[in-house]
N, C-alpha and C. Protein backbone atom coordinates (compact mmCIF):
# COMPACT_ATOMS: atom_id res chain seq x y z
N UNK A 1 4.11 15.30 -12.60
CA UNK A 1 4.26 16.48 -11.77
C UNK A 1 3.05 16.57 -10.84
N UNK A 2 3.41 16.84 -9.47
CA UNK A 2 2.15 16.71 -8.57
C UNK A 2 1.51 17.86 -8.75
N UNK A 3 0.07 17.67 -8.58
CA UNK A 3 -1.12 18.94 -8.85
C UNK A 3 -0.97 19.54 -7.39
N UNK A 4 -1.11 20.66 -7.30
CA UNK A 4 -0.80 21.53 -5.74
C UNK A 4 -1.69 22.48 -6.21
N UNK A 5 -3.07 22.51 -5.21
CA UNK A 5 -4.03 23.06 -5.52
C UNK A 5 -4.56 24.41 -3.95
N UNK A 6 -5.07 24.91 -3.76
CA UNK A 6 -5.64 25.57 -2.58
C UNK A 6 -6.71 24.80 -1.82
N UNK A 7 -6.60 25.04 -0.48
CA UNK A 7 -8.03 24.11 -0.07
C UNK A 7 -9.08 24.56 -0.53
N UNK A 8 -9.38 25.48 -0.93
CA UNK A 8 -11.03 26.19 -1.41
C UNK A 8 -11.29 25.27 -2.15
N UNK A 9 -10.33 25.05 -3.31
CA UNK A 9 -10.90 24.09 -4.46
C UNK A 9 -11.84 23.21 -3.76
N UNK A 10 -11.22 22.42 -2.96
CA UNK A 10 -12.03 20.91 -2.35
C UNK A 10 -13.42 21.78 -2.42
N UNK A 11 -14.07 22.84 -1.93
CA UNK A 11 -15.24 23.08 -1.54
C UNK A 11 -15.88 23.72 -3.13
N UNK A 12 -15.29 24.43 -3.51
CA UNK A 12 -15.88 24.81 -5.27
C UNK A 12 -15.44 24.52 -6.32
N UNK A 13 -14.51 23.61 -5.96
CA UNK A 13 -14.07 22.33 -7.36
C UNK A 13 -14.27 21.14 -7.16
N UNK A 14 -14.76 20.21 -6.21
CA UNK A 14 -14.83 19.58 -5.89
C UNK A 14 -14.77 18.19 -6.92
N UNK A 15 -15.67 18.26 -8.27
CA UNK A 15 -15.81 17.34 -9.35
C UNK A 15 -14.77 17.30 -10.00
N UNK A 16 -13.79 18.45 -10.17
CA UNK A 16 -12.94 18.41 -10.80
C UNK A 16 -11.81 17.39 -10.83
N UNK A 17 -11.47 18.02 -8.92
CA UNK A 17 -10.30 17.04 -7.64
C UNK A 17 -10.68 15.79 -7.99
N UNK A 18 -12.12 15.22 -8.08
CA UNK A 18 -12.11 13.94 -7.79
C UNK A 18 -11.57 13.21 -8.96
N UNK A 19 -12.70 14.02 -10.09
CA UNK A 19 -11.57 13.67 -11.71
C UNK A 19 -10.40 13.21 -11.49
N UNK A 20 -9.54 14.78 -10.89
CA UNK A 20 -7.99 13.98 -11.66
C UNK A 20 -7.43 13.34 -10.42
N UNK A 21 -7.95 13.05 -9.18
CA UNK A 21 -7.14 11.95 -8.85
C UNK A 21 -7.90 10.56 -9.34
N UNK A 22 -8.92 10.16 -9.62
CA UNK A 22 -9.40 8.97 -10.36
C UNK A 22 -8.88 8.86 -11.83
N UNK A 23 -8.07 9.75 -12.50
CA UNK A 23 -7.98 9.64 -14.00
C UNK A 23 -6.30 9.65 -13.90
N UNK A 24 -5.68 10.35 -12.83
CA UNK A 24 -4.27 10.49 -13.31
C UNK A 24 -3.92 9.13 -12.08
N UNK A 25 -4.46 9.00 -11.19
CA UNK A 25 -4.31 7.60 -10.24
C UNK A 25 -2.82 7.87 -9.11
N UNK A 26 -2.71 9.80 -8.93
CA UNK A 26 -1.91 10.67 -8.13
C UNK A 26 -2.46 11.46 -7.31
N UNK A 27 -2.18 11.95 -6.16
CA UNK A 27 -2.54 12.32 -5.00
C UNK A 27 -2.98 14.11 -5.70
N UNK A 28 -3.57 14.73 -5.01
CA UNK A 28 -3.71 15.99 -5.39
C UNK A 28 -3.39 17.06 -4.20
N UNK A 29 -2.17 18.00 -3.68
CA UNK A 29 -2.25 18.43 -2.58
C UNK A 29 -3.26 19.41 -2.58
N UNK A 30 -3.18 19.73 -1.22
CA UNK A 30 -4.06 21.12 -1.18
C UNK A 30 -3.20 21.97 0.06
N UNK A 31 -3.29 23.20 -0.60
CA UNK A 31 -2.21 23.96 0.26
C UNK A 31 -3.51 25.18 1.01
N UNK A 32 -3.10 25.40 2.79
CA UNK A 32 -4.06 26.53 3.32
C UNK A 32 -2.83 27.56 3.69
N UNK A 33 -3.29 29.07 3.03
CA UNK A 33 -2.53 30.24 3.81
C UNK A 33 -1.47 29.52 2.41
N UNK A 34 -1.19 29.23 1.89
CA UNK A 34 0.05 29.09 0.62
C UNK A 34 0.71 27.98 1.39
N UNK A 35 0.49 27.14 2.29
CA UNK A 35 1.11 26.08 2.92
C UNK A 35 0.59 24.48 2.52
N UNK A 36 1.45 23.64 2.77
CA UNK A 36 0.52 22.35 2.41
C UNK A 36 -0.66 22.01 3.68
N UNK A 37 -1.52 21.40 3.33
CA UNK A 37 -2.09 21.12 4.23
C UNK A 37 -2.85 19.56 4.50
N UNK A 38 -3.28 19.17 3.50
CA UNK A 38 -3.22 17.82 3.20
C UNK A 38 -3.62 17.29 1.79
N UNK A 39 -3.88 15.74 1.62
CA UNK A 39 -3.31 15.03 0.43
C UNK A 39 -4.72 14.53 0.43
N UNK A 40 -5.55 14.84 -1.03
CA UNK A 40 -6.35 14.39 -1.28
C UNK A 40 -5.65 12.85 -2.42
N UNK A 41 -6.61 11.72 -2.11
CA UNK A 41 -6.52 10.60 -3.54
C UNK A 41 -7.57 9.94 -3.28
N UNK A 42 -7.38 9.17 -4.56
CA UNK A 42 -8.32 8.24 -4.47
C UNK A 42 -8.73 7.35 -3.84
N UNK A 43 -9.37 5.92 -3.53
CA UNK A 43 -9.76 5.18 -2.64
C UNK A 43 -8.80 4.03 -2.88
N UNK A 44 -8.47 3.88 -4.29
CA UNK A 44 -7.71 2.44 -5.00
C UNK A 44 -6.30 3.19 -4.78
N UNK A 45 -5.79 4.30 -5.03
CA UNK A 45 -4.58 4.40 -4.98
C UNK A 45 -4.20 4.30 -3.38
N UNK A 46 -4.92 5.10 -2.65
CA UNK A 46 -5.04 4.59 -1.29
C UNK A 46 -4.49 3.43 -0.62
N UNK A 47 -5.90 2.32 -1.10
CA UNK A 47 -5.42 1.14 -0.77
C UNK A 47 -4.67 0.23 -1.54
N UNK A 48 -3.72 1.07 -2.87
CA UNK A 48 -2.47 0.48 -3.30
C UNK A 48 -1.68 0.42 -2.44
N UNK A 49 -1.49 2.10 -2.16
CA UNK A 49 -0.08 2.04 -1.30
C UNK A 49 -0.30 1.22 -0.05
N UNK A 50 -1.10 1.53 0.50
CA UNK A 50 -1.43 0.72 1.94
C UNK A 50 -1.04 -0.69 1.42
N UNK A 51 -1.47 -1.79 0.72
CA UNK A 51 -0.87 -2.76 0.19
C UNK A 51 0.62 -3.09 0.13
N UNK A 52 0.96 -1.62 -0.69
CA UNK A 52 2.76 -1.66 -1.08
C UNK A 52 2.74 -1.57 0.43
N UNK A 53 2.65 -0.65 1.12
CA UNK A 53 3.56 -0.50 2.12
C UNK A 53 3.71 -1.56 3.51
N UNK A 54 2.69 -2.40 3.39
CA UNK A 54 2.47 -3.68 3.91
C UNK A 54 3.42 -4.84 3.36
N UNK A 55 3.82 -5.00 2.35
CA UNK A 55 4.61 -5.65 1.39
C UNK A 55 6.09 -5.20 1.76
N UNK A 56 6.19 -4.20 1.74
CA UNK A 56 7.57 -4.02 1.54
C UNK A 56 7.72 -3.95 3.51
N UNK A 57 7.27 -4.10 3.99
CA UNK A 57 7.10 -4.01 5.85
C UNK A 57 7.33 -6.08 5.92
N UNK A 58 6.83 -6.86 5.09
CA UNK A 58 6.89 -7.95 5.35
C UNK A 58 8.25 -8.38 4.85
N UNK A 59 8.48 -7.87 3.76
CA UNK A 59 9.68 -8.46 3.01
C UNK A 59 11.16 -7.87 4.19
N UNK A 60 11.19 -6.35 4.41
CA UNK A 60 11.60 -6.56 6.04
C UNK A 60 12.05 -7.18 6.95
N UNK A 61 10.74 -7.55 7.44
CA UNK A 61 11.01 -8.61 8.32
C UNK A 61 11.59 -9.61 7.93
N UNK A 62 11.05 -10.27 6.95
CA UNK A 62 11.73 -11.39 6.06
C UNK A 62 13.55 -11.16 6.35
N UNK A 63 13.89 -10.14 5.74
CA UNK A 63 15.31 -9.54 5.62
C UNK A 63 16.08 -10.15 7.03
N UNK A 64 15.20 -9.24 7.80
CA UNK A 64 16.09 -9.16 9.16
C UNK A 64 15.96 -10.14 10.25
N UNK A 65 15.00 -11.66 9.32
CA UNK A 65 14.59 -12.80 9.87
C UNK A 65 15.63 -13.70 9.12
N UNK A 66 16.31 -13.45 7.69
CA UNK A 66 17.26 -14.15 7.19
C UNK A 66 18.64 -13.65 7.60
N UNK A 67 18.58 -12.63 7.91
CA UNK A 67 20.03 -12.14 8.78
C UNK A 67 20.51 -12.92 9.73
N UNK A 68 19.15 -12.71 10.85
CA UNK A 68 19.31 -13.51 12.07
C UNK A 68 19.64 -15.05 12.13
N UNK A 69 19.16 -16.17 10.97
CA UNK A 69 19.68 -16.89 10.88
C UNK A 69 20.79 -17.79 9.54
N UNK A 70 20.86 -18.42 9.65
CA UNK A 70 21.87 -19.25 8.69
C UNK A 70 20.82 -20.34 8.02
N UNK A 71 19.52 -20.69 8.50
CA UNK A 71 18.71 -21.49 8.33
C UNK A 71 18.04 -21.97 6.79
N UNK A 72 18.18 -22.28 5.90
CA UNK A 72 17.25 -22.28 5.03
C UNK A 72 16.61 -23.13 4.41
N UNK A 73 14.94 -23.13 4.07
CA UNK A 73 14.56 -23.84 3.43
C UNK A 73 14.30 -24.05 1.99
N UNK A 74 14.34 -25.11 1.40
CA UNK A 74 13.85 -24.98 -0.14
C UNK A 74 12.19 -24.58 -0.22
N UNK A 75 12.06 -24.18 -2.06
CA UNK A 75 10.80 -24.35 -2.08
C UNK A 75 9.93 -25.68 -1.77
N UNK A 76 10.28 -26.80 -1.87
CA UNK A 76 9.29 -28.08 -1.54
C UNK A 76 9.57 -27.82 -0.29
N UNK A 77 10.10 -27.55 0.47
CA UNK A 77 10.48 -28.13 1.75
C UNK A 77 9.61 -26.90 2.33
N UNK A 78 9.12 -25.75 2.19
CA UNK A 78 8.16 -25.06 2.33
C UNK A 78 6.89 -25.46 2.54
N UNK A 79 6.89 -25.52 1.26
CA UNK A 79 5.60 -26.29 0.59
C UNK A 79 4.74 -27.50 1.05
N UNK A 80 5.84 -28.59 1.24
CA UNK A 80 5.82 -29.48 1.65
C UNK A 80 5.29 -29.74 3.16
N UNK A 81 5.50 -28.86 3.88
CA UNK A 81 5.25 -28.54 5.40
C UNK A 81 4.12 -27.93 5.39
N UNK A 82 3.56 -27.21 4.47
CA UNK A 82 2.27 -26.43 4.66
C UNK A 82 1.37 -27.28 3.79
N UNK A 83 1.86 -28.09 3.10
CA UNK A 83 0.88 -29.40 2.41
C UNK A 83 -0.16 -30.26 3.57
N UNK A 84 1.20 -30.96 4.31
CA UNK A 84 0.95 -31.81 4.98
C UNK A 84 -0.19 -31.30 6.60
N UNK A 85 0.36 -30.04 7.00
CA UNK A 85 -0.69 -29.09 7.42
C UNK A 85 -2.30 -28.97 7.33
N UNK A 86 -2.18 -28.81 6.02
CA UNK A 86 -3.57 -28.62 5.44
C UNK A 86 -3.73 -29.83 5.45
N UNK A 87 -2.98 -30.84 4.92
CA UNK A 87 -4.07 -32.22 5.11
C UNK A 87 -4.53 -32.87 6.28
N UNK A 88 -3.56 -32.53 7.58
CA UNK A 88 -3.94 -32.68 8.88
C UNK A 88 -4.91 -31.86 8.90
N UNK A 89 -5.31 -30.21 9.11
CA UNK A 89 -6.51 -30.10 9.24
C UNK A 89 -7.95 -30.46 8.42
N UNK A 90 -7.77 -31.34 7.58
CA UNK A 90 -8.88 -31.86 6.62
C UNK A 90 -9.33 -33.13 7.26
N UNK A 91 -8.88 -33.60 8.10
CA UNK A 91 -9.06 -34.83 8.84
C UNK A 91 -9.93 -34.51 10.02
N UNK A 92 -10.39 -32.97 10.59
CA UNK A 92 -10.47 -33.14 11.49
C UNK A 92 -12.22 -32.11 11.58
């Protein structure tokens, strides 16, 4: 269940906020005037989602890059192309 807190807290709870978004690893809102106003978290959950949401933005593309064609490669045949790659640039 999300914590929905007042903005004051941030300024005279401050140790608390940081607690439970570092311990529960969930955003904490803060509401001004009884409204939301913004989303306190942590730094790691942060740059989880930023991660996820990079991930699931590539896989995407991926999607609507296998739509577009009929094309496909195997795993060696992947592999195999980015092998031979790297060993060309080791030569040089």
């Amino acid at each position: 269940m999300p914590q929905i807190r007042p903005v004051s807290d941030l300024r005279n709870h401050f140790p608390d906020i940081s607690k439970a978004v570092h311990e529960s690893k969930e955003p904490v809102f803060l509401t001004k005037n009884g409204y939301g106003d913004m989303v306190v978290m942590s730094m790691e959950t942060f740059e989880k989602q930023q991660y996820e949401a990079e991930l699931y933005l590539k896989l995407r593309e991926a999607e609507l890059e296998a739509q577009a064609t009929e094309k496909r490669l195997s795993h060696s045949e992947v592999f195999g192309s980015l092998r031979k790659k790297l060993e060309g640039n080791r030569d040089v």
